[in-house]
N, C-alpha and C. Protein backbone atom coordinates (compact mmCIF):
# COMPACT_ATOMS: atom_id res chain seq x y z
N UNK A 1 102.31 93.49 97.87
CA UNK A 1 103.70 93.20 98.17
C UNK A 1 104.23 94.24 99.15
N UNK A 2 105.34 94.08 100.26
CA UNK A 2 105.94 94.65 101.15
C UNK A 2 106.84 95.22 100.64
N UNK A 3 107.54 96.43 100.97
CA UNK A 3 108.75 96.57 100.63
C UNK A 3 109.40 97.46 101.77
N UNK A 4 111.08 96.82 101.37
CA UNK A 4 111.68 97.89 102.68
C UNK A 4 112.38 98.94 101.89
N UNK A 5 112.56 99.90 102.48
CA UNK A 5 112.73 101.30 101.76
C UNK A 5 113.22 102.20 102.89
N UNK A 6 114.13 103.32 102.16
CA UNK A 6 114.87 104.70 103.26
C UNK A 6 114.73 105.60 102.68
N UNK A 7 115.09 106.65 102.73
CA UNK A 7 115.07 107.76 102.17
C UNK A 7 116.79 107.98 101.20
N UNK A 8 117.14 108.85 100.00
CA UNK A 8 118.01 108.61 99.74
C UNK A 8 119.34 109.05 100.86
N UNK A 9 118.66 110.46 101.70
CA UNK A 9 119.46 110.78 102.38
C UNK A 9 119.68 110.33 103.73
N UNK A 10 118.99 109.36 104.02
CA UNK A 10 119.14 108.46 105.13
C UNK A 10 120.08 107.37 104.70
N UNK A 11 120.22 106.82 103.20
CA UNK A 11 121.48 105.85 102.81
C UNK A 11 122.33 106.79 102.87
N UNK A 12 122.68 107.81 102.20
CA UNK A 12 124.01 108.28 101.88
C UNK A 12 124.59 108.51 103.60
N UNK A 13 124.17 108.73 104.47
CA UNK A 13 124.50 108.95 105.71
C UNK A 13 125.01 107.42 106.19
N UNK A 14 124.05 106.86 106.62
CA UNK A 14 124.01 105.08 107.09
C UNK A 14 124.33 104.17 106.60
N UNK A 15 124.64 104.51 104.76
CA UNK A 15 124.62 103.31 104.10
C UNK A 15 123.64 102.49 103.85
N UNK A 16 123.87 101.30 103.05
CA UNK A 16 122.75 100.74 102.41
C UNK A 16 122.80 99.48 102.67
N UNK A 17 121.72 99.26 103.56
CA UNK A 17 121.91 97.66 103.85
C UNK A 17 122.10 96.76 102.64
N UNK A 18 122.40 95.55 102.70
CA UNK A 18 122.26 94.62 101.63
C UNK A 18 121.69 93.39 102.04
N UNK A 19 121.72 92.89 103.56
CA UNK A 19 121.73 91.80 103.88
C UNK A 19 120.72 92.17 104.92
N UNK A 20 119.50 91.13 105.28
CA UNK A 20 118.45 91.64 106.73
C UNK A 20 119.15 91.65 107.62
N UNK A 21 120.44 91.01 108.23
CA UNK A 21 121.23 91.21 108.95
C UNK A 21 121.80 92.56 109.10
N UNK A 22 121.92 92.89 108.22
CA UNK A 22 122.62 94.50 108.11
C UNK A 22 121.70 95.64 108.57
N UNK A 23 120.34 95.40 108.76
CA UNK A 23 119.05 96.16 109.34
C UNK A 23 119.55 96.33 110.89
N UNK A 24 120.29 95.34 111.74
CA UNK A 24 120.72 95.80 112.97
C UNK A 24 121.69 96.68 113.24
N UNK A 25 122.33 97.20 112.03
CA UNK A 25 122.84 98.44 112.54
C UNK A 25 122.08 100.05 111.64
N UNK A 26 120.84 99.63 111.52
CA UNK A 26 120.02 100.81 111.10
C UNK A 26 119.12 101.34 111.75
N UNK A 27 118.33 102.56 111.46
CA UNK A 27 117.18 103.16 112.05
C UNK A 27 116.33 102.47 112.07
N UNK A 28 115.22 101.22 112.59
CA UNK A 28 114.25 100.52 111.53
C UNK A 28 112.98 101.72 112.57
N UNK A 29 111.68 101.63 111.65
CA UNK A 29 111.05 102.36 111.84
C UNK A 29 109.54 101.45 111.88
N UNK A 30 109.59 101.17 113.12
CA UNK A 30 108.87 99.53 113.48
C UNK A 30 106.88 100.23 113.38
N UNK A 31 106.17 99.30 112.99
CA UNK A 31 104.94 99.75 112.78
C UNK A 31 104.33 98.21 114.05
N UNK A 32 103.78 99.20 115.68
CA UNK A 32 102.94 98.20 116.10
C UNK A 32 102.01 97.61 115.99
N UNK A 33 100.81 98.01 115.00
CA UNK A 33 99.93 97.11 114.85
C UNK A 33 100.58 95.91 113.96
N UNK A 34 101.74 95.48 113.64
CA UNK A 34 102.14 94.21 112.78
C UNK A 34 102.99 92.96 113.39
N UNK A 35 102.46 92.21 113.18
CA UNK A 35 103.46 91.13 113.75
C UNK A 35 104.75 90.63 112.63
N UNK A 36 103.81 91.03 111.35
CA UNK A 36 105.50 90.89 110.58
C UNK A 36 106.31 92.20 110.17
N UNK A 37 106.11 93.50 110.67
CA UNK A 37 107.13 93.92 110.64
C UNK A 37 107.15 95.05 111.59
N UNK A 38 106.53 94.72 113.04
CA UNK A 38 106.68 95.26 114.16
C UNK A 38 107.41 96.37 114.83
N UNK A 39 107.61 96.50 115.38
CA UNK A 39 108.54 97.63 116.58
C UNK A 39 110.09 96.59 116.81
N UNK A 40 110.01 95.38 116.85
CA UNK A 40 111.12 94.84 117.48
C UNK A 40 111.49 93.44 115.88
N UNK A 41 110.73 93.24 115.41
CA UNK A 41 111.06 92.03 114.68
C UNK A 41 110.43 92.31 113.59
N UNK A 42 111.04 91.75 112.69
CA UNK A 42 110.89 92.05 111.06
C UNK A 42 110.52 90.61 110.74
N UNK A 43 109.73 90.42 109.52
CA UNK A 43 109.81 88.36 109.00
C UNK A 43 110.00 89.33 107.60
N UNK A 44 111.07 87.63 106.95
CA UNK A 44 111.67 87.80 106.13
C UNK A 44 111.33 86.71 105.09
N UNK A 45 111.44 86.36 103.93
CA UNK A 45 111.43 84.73 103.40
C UNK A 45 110.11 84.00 103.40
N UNK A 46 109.96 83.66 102.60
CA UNK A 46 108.25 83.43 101.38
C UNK A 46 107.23 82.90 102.58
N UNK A 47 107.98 82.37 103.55
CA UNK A 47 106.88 81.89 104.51
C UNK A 47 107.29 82.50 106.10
N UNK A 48 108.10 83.84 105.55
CA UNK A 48 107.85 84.69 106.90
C UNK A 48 108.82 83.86 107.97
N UNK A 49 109.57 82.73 107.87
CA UNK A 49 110.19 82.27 109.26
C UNK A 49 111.30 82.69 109.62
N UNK A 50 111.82 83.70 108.70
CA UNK A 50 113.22 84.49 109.24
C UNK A 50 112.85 86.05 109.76
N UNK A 51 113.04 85.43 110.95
CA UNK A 51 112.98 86.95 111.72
C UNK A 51 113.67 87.51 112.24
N UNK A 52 113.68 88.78 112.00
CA UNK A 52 115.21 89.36 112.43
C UNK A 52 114.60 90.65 113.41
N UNK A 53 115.27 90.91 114.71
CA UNK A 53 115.49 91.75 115.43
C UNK A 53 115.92 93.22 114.62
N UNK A 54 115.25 94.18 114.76
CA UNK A 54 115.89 95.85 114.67
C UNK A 54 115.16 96.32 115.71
N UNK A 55 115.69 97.50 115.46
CA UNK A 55 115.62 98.72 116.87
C UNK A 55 115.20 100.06 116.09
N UNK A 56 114.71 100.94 116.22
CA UNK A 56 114.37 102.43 115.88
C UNK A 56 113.71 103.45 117.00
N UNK A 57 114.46 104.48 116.74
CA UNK A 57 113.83 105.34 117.57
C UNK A 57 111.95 106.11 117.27
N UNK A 58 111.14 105.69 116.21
CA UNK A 58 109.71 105.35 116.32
C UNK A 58 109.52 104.18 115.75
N UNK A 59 108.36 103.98 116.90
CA UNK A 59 107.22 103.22 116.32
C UNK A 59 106.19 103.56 116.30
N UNK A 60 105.32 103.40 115.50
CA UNK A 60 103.03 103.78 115.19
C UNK A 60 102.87 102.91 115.00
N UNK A 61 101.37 103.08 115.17
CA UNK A 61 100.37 102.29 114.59
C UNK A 61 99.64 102.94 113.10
N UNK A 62 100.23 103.84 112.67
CA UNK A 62 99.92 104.70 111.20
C UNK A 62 101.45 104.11 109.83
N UNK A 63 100.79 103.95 109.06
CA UNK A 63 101.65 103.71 107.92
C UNK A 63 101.83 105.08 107.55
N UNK A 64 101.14 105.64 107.22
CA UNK A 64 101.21 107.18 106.92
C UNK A 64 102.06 108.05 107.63
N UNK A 65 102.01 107.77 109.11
CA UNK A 65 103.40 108.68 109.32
C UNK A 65 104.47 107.90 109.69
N UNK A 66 105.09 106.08 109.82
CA UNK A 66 105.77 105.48 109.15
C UNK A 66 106.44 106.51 107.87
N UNK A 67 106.05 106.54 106.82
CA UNK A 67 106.29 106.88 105.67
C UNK A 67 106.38 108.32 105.97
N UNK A 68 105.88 109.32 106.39
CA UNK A 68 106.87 110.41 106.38
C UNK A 68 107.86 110.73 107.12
N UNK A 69 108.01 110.14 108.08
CA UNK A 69 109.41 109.55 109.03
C UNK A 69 110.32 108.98 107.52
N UNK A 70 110.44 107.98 107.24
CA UNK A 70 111.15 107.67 106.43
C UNK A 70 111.31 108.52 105.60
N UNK A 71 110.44 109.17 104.42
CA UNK A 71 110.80 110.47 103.63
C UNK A 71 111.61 111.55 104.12
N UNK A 72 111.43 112.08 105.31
CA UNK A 72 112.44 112.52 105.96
C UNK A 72 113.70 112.27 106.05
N UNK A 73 114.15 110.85 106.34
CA UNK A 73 115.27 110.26 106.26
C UNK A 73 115.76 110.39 107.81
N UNK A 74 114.29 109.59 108.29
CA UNK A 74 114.88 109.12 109.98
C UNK A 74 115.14 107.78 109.69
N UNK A 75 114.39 106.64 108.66
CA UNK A 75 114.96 105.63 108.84
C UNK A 75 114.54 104.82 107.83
N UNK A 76 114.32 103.34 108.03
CA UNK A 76 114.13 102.23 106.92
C UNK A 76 112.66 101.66 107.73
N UNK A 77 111.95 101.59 106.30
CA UNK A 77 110.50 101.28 106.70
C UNK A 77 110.31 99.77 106.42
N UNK A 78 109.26 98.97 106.58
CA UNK A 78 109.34 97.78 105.79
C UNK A 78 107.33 98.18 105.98
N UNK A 79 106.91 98.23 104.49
CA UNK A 79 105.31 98.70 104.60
C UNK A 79 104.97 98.31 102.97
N UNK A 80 103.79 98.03 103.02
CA UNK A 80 103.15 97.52 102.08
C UNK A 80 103.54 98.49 100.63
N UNK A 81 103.56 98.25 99.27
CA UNK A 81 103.03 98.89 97.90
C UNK A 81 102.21 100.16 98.19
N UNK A 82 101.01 99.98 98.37
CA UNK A 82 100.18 101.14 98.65
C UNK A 82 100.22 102.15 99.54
N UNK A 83 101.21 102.02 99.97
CA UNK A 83 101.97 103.30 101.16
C UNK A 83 103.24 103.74 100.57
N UNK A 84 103.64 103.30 100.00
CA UNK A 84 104.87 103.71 99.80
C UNK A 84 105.18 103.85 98.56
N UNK A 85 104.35 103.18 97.22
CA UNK A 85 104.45 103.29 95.99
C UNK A 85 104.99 104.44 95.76
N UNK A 86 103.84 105.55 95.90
CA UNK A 86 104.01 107.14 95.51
C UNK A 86 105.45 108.05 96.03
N UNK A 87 106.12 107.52 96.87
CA UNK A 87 107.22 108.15 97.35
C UNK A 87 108.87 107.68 96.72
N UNK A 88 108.50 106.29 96.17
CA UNK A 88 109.47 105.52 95.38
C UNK A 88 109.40 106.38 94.20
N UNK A 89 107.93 106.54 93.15
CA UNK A 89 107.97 107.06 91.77
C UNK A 89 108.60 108.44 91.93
N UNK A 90 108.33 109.18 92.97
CA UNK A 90 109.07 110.43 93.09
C UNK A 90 110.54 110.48 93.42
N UNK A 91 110.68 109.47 94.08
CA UNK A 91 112.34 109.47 94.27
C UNK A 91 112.54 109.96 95.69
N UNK A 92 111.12 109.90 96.51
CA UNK A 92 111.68 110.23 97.90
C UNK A 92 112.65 108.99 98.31
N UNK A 93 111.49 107.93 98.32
CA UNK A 93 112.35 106.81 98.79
C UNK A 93 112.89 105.73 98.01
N UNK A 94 114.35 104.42 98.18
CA UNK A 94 114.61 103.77 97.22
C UNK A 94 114.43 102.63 98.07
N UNK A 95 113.97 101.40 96.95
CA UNK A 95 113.50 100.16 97.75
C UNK A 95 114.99 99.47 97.59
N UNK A 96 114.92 98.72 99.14
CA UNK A 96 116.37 98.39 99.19
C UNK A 96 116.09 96.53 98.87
N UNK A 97 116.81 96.64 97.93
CA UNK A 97 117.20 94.98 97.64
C UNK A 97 117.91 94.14 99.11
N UNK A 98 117.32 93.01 99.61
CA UNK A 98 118.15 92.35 100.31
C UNK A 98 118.63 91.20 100.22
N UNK A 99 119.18 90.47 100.89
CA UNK A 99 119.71 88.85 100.42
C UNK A 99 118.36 87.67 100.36
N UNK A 100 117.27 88.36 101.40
CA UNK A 100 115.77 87.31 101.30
C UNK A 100 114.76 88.10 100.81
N UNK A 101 113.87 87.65 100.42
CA UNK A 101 112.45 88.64 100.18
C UNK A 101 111.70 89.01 101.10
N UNK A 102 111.00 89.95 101.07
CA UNK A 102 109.57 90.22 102.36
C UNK A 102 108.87 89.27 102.32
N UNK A 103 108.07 89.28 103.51
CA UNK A 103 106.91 88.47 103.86
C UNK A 103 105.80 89.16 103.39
N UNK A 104 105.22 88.62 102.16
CA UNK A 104 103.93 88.70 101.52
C UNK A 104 102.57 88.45 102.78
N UNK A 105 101.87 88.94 103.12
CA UNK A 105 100.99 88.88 103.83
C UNK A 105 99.75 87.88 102.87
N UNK A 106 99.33 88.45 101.46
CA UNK A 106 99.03 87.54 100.74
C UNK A 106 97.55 88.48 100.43
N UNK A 107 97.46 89.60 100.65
CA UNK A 107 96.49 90.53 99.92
C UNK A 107 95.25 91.52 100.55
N UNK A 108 94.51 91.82 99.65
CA UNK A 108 93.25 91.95 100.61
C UNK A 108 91.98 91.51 99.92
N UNK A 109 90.97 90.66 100.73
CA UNK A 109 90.08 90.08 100.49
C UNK A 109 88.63 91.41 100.64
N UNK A 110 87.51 90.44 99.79
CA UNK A 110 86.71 91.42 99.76
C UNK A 110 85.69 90.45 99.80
N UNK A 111 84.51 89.85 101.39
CA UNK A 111 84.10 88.71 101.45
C UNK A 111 82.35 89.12 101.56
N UNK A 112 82.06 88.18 100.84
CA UNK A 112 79.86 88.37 100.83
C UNK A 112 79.86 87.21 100.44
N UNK A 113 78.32 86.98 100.79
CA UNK A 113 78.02 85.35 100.96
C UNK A 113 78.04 84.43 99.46
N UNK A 114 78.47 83.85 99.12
CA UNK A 114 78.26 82.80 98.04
C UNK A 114 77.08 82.34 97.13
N UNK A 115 76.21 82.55 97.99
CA UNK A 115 74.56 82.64 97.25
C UNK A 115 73.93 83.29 96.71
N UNK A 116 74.88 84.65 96.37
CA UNK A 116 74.07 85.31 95.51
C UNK A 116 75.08 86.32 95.19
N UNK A 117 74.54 86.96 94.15
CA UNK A 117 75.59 88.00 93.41
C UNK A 117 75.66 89.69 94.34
N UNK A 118 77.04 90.23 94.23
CA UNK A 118 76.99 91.58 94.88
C UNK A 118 75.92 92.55 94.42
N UNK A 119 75.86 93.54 95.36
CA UNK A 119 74.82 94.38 95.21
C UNK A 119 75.97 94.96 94.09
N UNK A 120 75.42 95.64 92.83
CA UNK A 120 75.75 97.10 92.19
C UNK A 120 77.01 97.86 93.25
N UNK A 121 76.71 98.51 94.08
CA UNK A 121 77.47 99.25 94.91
C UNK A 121 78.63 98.77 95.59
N UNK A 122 78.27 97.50 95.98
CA UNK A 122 80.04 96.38 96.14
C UNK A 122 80.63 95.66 95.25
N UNK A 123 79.96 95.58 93.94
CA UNK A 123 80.65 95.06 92.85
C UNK A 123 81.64 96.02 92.56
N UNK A 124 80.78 97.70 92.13
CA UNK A 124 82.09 98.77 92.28
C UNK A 124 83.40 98.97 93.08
N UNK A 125 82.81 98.65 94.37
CA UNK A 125 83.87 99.25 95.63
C UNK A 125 84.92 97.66 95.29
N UNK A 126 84.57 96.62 95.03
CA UNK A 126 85.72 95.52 95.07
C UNK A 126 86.00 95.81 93.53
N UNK A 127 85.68 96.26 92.75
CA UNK A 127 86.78 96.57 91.11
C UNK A 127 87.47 97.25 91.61
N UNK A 128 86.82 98.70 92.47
CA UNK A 128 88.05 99.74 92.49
C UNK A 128 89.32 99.16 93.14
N UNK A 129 88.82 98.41 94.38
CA UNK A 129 89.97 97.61 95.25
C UNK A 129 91.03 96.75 94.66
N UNK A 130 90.55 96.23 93.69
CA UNK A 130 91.19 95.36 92.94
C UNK A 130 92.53 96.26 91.67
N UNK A 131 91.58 97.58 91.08
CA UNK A 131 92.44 98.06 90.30
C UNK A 131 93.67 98.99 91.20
N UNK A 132 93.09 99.32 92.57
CA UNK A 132 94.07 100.15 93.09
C UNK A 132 94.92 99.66 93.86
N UNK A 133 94.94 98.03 94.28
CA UNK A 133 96.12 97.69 95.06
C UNK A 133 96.41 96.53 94.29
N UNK A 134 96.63 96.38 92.57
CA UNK A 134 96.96 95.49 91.90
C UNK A 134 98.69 95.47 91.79
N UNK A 135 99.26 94.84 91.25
CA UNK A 135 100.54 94.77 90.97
C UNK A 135 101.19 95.91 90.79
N UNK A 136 102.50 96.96 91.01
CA UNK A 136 102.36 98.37 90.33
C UNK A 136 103.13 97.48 88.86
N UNK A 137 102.80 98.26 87.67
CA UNK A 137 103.27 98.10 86.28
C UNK A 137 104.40 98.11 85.87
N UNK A 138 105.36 99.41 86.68
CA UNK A 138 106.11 99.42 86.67
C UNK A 138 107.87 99.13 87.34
N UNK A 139 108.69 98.81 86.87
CA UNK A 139 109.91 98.56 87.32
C UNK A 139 110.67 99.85 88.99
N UNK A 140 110.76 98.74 90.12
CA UNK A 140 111.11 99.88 90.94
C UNK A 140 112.45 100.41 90.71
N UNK A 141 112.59 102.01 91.16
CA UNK A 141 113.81 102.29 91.32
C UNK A 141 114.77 101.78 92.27
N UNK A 142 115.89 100.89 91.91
CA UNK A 142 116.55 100.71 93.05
C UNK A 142 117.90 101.78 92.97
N UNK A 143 118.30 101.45 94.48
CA UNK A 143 119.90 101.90 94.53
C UNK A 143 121.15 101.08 94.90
């Protein structure tokens, strides 16, 4: 799952969007390798067809420094669970509720041929994959 997220001290400054519309008067902190949540356009809504224009002063191709840009509180990220989980449980960042949902990309696959069973060594590496980018358990903090 995606989520969009700021830092707390980047809301208390900017405020807190509520609406994806309300992202055009924010920092957005655009990631270029993505087409859904880019440098210039965000997708919004279960099948991604609401796209909305923002602006930020960075963009990467790293989620990783995405996310410490935002911890900082330069701006509002929109980046997967597994980047950003750990900064929500601490309270760097709060996931911001909006009027639509993110665009689910829809996971990550782990593909070998059909005819026969994984080796030992990729049966491991796809459990671990599976237990470490599963649902998180717990309830996010919002604000």
């Amino acid at each position: 799952m995606e989520r969009v997220c700021a830092a707390p001290s980047y809301l208390d400054q900017r405020g807190v969007p509520r609406r994806v519309a309300d992202l055009a008067q924010h920092n957005c902190l655009g990631y270029t390798l993505s087409s859904w949540a880019g440098g210039k356009v965000w997708a919004f809504g279960h099948d991604g067809s609401v796209r909305v224009a923002v602006h930020g002063d960075l963009a990467a191709n790293n989620g990783d420094a995405l996310l410490a840009a935002a911890v900082g509180g330069q701006g509002v990220i929109y980046q997967p669970d597994f980047i950003v989980s750990d900064a929500v449980k601490r309270g760097e960042l709060v996931v911001l509720e909006l009027d639509l949902p993110t665009y689910a990309l829809g996971g990550i696959f782990a593909v070998y041929p059909p005819d026969r069973r994984p080796p030992a060594k990729v049966r491991v590496m796809i459990d671990y994959l599976a237990e470490r980018f599963a649902p998180q358990p717990f309830v996010w903090p919002r604000r």
